[in-house]
C-alpha atoms as a PDB file:
ATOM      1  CA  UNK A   1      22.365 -63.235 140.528  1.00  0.00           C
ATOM      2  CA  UNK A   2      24.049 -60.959 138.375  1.00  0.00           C
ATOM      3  CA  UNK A   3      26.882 -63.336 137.785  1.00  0.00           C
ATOM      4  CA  UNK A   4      24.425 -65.759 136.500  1.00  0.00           C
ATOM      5  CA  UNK A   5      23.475 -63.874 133.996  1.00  0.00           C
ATOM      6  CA  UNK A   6      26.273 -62.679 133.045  1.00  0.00           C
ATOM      7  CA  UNK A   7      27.549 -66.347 132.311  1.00  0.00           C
ATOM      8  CA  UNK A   8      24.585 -67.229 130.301  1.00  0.00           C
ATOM      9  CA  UNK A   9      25.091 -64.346 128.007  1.00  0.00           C
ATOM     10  CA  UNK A  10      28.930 -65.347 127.387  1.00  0.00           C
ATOM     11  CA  UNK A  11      28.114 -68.993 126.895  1.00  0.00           C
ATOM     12  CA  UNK A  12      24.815 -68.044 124.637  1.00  0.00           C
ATOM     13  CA  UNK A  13      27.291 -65.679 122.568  1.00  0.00           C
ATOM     14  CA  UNK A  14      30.517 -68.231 122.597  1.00  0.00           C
ATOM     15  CA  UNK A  15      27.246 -71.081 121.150  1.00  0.00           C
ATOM     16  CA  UNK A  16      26.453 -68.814 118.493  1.00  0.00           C
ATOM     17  CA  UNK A  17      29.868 -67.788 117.209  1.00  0.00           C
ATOM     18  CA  UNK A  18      30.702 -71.917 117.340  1.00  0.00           C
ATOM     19  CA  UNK A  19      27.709 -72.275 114.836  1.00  0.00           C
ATOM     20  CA  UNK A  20      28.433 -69.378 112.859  1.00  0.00           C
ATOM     21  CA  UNK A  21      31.817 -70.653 112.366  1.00  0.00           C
ATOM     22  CA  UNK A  22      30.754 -74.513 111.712  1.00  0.00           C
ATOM     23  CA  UNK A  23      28.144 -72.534 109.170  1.00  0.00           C
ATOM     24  CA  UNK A  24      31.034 -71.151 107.299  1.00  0.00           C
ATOM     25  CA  UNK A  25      32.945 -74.531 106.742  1.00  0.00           C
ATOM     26  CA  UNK A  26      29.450 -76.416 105.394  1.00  0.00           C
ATOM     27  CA  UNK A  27      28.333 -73.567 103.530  1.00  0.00           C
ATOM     28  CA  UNK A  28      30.958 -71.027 102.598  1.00  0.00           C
ATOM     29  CA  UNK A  29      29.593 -69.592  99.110  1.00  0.00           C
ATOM     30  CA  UNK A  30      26.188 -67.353  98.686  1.00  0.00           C
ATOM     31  CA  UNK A  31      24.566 -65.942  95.841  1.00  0.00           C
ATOM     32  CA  UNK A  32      26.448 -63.757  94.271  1.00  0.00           C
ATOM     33  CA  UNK A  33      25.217 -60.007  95.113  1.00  0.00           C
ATOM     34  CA  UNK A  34      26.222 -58.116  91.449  1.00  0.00           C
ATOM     35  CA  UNK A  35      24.392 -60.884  89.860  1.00  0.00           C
ATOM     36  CA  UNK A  36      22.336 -62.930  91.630  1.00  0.00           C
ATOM     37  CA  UNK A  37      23.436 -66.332  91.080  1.00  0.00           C
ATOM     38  CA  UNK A  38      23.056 -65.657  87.162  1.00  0.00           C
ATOM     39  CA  UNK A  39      26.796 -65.308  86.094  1.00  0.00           C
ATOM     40  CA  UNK A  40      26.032 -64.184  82.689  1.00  0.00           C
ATOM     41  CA  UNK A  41      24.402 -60.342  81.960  1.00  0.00           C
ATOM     42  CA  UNK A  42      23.030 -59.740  78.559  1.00  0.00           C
ATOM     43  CA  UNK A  43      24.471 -56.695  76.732  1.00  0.00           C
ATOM     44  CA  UNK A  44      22.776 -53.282  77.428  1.00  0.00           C
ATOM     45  CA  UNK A  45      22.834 -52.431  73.481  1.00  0.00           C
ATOM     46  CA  UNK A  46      22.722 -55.982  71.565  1.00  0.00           C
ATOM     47  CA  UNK A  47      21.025 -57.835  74.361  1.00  0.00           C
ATOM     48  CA  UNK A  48      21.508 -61.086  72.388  1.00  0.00           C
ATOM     49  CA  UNK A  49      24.988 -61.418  73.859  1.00  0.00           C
ATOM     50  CA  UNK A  50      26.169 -61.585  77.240  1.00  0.00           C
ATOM     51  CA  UNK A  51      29.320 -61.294  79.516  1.00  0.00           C
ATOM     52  CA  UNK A  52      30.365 -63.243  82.462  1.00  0.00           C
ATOM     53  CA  UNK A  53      30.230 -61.189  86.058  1.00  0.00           C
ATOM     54  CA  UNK A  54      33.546 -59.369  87.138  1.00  0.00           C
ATOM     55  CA  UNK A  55      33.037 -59.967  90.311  1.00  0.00           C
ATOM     56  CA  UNK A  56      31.772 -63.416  90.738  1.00  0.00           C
ATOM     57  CA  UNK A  57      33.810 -64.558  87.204  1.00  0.00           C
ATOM     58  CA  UNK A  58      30.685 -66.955  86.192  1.00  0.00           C
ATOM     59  CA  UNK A  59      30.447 -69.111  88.810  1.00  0.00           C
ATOM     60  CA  UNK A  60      27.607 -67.107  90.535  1.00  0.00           C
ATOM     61  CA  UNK A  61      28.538 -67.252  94.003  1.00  0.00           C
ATOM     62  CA  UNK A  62      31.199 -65.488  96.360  1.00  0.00           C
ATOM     63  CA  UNK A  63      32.382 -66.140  99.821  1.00  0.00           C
ATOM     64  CA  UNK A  64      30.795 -65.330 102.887  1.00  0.00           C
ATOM     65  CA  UNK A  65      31.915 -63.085 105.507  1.00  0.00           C
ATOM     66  CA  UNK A  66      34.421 -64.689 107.327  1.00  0.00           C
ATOM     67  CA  UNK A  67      35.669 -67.144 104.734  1.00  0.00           C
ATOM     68  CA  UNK A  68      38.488 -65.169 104.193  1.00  0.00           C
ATOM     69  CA  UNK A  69      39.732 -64.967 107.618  1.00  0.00           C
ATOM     70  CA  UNK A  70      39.206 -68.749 108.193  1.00  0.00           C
ATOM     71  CA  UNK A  71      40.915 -69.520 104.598  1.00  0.00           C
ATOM     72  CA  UNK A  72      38.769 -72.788 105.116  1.00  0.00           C
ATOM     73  CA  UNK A  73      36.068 -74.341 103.365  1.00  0.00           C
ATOM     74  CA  UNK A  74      36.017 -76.068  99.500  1.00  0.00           C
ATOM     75  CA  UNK A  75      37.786 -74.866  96.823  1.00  0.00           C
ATOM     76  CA  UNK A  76      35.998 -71.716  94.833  1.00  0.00           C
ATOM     77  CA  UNK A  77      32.912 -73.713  92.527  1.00  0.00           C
ATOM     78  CA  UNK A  78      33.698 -74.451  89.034  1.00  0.00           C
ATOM     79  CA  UNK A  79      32.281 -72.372  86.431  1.00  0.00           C
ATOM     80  CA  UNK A  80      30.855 -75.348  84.065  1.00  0.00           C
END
């Protein structure tokens, strides 16, 4: 019995790794974190002008985890 068990848990874990990584090639971008999918921050003095995210560089998204290590997926969004 424990055997059985044992087997389901491997196959339920090998079934969601499988999904994650299918997940990662049809979706491999999310919101960026620094600025939420806005890619432009207004100016903390003249908040009339604005500069594009350093860490996202405008396009308001960055990679999952575990893009990186696949090196799979679309090329990075355009920022226009």
């Amino acid at each position: 019995m424990g055997d059985t068990t044992v087997e389901g848990l491997v196959l339920v874990l090998i079934l969601i790794g499988v999904g994650y990584v299918a997940s990662l090639y049809l979706n491999p971008y999310v919101k960026c974190t620094k600025c939420q999918g806005k890619s432009m921050s207004k100016g903390w003095v003249f908040n009339y002008s604005h500069h594009i995210c350093s860490k996202c560089q405008g396009t308001g998204q960055q990679p999952r985890l575990g893009t990186r290590f696949l090196k799979k997926g679309p090329q990075k969004p355009s920022s226009s």
